[in-house]
PDB file of N, CA and C in Angstrom:
ATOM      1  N   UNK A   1     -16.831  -5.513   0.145  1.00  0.00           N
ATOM      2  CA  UNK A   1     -16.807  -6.485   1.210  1.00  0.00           C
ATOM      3  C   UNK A   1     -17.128  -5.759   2.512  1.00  0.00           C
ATOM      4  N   UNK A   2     -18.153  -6.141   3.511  1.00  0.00           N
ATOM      5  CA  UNK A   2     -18.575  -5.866   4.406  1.00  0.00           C
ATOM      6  C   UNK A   2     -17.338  -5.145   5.438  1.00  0.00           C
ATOM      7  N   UNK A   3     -16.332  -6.280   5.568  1.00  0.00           N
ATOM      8  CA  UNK A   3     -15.067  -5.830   6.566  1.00  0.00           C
ATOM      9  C   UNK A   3     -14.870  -4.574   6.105  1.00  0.00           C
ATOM     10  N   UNK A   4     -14.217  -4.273   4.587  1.00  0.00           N
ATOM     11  CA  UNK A   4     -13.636  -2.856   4.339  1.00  0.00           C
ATOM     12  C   UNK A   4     -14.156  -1.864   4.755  1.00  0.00           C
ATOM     13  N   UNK A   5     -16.122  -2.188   4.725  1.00  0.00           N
ATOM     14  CA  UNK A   5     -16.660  -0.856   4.793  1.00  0.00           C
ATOM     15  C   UNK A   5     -16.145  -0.533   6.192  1.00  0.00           C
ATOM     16  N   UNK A   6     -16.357  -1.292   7.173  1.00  0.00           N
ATOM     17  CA  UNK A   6     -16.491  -0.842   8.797  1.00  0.00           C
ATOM     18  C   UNK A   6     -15.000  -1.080   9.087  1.00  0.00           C
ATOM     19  N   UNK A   7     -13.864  -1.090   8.234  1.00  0.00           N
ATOM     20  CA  UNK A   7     -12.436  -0.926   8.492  1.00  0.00           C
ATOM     21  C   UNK A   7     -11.978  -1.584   9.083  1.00  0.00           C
ATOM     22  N   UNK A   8     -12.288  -3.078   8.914  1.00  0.00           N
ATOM     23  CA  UNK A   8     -11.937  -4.114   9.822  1.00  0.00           C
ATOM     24  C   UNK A   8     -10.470  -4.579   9.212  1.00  0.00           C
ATOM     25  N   UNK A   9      -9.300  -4.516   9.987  1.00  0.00           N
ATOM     26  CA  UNK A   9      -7.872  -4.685   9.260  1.00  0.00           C
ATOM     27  C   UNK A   9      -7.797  -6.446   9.815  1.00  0.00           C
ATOM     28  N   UNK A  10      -8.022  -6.638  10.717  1.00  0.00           N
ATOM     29  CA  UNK A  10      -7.421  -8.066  10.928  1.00  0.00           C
ATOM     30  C   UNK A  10      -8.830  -9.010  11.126  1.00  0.00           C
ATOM     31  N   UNK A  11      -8.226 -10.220   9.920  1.00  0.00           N
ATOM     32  CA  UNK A  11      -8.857 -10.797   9.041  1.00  0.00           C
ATOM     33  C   UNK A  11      -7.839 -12.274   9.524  1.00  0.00           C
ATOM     34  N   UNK A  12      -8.939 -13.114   9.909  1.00  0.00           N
ATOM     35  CA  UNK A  12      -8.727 -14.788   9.990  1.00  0.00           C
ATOM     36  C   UNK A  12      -9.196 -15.445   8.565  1.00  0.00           C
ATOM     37  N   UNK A  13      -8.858 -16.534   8.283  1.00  0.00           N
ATOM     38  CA  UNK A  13      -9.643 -17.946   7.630  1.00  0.00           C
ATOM     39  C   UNK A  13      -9.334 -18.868   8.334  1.00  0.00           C
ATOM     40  N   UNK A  14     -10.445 -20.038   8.331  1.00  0.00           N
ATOM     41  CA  UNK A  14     -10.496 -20.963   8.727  1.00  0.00           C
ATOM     42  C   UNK A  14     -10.958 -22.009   7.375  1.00  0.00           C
ATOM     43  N   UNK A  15     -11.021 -23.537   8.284  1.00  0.00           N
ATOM     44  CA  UNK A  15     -11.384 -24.460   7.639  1.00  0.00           C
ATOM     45  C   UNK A  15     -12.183 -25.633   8.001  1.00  0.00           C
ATOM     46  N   UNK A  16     -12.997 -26.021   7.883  1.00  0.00           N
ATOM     47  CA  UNK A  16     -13.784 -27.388   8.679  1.00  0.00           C
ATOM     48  C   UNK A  16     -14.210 -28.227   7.540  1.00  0.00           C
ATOM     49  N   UNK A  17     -14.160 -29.269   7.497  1.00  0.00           N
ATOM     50  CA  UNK A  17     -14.381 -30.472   6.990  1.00  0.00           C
ATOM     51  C   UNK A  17     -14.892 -31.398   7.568  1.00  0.00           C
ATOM     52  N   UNK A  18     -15.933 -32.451   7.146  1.00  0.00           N
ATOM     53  CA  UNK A  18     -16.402 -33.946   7.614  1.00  0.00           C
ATOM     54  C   UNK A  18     -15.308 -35.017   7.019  1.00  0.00           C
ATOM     55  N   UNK A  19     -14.229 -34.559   6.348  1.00  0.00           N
ATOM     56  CA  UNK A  19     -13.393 -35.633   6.076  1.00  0.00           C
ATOM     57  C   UNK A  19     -11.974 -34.868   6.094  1.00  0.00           C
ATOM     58  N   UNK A  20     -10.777 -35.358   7.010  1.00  0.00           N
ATOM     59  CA  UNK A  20      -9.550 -34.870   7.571  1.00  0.00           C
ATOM     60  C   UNK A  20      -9.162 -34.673   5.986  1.00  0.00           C
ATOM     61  N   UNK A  21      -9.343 -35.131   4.919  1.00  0.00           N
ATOM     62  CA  UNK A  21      -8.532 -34.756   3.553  1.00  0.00           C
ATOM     63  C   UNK A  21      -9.463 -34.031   2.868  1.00  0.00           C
ATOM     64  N   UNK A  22     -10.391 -33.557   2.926  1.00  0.00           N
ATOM     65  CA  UNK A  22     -10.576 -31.771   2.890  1.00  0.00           C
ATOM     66  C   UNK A  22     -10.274 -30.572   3.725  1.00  0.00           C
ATOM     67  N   UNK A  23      -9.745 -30.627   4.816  1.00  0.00           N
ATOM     68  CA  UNK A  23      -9.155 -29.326   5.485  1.00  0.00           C
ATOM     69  C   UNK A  23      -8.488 -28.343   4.776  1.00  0.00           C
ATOM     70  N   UNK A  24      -8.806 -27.333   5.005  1.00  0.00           N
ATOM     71  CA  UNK A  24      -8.317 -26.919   3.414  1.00  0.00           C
ATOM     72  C   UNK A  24      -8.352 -26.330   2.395  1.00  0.00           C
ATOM     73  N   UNK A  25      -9.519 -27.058   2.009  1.00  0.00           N
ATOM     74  CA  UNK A  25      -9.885 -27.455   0.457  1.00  0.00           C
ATOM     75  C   UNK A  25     -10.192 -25.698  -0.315  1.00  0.00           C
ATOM     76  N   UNK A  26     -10.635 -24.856   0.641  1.00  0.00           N
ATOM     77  CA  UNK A  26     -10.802 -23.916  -0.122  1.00  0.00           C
ATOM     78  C   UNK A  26      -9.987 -22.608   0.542  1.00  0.00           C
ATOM     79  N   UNK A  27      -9.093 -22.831   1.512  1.00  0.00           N
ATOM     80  CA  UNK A  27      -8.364 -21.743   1.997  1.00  0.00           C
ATOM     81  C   UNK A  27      -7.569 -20.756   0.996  1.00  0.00           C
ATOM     82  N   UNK A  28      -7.651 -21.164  -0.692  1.00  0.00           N
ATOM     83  CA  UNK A  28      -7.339 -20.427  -1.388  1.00  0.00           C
ATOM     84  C   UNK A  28      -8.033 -19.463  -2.181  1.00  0.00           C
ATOM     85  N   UNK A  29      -9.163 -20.117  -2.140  1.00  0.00           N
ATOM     86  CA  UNK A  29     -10.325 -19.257  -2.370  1.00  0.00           C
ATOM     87  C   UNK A  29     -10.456 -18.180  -1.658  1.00  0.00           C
ATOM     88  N   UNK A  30     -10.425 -18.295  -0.387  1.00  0.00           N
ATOM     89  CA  UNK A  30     -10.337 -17.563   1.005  1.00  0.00           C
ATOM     90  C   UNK A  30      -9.874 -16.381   0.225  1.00  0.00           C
ATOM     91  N   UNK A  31      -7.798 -16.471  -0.060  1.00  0.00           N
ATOM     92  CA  UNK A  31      -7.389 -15.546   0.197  1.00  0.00           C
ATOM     93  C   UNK A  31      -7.641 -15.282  -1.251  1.00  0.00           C
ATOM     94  N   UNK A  32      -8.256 -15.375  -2.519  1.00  0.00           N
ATOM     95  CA  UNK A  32      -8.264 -14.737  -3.403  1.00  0.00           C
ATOM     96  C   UNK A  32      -9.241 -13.697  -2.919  1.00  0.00           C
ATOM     97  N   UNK A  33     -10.421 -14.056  -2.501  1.00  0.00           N
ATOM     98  CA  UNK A  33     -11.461 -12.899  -1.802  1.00  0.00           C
ATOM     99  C   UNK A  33     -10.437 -11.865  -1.289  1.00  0.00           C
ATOM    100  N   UNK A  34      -9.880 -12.108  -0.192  1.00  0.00           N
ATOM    101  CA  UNK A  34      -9.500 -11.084   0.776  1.00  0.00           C
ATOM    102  C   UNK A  34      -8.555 -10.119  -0.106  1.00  0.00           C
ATOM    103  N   UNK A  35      -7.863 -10.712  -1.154  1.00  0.00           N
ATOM    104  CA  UNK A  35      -6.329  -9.968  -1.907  1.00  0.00           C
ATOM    105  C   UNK A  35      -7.814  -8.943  -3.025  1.00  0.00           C
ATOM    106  N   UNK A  36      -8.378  -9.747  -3.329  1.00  0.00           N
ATOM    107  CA  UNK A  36      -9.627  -8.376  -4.288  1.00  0.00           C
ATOM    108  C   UNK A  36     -10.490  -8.024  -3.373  1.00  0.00           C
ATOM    109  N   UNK A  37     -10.743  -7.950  -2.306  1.00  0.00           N
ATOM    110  CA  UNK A  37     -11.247  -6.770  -1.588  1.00  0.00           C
ATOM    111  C   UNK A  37     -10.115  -5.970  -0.906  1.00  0.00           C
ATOM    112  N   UNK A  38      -9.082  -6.127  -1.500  1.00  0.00           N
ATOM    113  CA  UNK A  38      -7.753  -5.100  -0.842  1.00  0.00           C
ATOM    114  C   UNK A  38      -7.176  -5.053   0.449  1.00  0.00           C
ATOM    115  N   UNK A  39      -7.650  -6.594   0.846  1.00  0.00           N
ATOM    116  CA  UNK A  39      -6.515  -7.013   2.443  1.00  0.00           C
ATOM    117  C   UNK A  39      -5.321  -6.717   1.282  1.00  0.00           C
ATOM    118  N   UNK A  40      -4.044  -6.815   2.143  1.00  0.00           N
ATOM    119  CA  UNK A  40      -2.974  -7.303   1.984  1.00  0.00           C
ATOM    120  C   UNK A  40      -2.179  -8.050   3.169  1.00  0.00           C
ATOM    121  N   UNK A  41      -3.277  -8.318   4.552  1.00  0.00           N
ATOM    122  CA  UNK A  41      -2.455  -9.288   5.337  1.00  0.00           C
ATOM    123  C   UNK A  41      -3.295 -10.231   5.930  1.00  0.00           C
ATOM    124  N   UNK A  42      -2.922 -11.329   6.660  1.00  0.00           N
ATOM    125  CA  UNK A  42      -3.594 -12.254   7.253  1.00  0.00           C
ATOM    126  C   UNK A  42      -2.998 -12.557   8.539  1.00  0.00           C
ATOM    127  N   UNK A  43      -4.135 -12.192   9.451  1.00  0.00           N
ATOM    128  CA  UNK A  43      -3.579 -12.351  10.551  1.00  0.00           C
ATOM    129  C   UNK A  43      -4.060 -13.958  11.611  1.00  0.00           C
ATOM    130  N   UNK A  44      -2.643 -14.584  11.661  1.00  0.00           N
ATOM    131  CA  UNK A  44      -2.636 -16.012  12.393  1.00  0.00           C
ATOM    132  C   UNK A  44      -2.526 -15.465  14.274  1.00  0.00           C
ATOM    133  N   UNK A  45      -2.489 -16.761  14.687  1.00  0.00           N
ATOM    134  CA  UNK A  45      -2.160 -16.682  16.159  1.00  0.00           C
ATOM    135  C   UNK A  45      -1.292 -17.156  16.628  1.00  0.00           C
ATOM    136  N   UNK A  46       0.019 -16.943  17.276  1.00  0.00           N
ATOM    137  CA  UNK A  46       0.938 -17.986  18.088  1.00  0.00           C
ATOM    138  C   UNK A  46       1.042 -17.492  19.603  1.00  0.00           C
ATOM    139  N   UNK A  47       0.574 -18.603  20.178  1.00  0.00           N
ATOM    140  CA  UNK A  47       0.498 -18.315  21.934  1.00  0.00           C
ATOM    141  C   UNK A  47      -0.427 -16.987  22.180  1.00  0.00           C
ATOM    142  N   UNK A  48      -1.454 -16.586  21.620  1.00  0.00           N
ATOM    143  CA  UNK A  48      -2.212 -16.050  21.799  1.00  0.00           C
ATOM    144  C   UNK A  48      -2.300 -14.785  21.672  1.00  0.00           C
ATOM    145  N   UNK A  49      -0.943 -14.501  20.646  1.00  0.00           N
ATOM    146  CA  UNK A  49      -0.845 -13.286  20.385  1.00  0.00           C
ATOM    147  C   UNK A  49      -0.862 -12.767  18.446  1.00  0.00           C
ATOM    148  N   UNK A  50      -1.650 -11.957  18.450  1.00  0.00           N
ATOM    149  CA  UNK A  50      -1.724 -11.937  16.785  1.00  0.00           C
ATOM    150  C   UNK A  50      -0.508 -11.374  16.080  1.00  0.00           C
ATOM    151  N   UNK A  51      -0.040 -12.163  15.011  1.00  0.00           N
ATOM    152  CA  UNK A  51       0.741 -12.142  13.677  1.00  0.00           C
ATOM    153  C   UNK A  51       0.351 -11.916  12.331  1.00  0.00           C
ATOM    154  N   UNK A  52       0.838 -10.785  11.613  1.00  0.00           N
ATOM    155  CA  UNK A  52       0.424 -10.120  10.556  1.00  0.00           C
ATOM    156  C   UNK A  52       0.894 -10.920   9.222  1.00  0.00           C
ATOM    157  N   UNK A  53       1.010 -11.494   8.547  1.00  0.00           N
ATOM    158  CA  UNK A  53       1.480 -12.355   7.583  1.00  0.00           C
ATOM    159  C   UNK A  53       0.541 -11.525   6.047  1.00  0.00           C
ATOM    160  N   UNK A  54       2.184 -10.716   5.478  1.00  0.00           N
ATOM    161  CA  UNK A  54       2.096  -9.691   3.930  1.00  0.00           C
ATOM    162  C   UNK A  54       1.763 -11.382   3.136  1.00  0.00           C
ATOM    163  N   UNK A  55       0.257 -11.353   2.863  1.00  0.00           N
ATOM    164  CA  UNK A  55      -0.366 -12.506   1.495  1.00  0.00           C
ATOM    165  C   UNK A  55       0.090 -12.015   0.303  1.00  0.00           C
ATOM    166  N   UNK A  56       0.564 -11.080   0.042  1.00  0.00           N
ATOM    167  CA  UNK A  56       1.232 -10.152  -1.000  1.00  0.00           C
ATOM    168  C   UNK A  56       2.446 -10.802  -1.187  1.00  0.00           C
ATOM    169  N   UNK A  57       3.004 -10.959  -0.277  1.00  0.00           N
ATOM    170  CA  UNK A  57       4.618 -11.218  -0.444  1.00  0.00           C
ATOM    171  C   UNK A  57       5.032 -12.314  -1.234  1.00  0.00           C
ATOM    172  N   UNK A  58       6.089 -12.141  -2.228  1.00  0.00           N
ATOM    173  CA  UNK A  58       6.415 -12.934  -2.610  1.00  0.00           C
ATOM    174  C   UNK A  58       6.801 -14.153  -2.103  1.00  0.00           C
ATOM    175  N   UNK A  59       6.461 -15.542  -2.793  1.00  0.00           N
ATOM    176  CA  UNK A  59       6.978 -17.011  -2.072  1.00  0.00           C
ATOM    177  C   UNK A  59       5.745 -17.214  -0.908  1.00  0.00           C
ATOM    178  N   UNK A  60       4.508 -16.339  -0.764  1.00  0.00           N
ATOM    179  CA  UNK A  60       3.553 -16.482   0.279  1.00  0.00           C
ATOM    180  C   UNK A  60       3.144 -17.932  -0.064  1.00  0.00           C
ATOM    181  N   UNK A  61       2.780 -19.136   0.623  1.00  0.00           N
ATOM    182  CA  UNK A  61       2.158 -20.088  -0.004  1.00  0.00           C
ATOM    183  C   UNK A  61       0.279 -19.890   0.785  1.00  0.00           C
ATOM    184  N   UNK A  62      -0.355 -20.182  -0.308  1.00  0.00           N
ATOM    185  CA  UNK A  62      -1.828 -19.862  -0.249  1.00  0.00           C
ATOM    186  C   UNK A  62      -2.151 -21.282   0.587  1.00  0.00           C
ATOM    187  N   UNK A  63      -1.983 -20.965   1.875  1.00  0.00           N
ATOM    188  CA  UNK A  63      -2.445 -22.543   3.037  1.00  0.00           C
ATOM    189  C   UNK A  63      -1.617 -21.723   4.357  1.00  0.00           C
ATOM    190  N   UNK A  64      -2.269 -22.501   5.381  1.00  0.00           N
ATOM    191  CA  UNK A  64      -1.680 -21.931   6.711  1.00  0.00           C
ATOM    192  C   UNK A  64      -0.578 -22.972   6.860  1.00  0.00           C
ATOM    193  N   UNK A  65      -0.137 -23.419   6.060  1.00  0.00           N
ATOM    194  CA  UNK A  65       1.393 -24.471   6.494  1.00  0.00           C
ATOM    195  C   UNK A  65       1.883 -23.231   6.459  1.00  0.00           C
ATOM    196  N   UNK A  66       2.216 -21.984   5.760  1.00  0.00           N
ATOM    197  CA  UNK A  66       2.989 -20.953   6.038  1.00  0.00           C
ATOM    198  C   UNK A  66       2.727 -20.131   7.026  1.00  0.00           C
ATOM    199  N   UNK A  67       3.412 -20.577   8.481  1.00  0.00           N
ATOM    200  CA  UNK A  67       2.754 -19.405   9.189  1.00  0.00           C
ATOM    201  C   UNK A  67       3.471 -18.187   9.493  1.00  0.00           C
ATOM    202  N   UNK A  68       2.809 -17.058  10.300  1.00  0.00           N
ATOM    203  CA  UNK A  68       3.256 -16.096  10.018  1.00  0.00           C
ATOM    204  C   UNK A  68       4.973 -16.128  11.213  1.00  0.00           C
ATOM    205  N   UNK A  69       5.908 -15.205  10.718  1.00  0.00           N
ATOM    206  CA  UNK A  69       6.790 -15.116  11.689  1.00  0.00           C
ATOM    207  C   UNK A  69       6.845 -14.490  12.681  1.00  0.00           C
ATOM    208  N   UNK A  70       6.186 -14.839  14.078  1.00  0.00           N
ATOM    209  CA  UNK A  70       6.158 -13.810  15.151  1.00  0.00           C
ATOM    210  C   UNK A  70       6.832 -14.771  15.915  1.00  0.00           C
ATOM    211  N   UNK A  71       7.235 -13.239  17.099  1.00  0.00           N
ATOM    212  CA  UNK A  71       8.639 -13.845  18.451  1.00  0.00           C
ATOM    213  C   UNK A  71       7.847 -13.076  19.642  1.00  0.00           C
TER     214      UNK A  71
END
């Protein structure tokens, strides 16, 4: 994967859809890519500051309803 070569550690997904009940639809796909090219985190945003969220971790749910815990 392109990122690994040039050591890129923090890694978004997104989602866009033409219909509000696909948003989504493949954010699991997403993170199967990222977990076999050897991420082990995903980094979200709250108030504009980045959060590291272990996709590894047990109980992770594969969707951004889980977001990461930052203070």
């Amino acid at each position: 994967m392109l990122l690994k070569r040039y050591d890129i550690e923090t890694v978004t997904i997104g989602s866009d859809a033409h219909k509000a009940e696909l948003v989504g639809t493949f954010l699991s796909d997403g993170l199967a890519e990222l977990r076999k090219a050897g991420f082990t985190h995903l980094t979200t945003y709250e108030k504009r500051r980045p959060c590291k969220t272990d996709i590894n971790k047990p109980g992770f749910v594969n969707s951004t309803s889980n977001p990461a815990q930052c203070s």
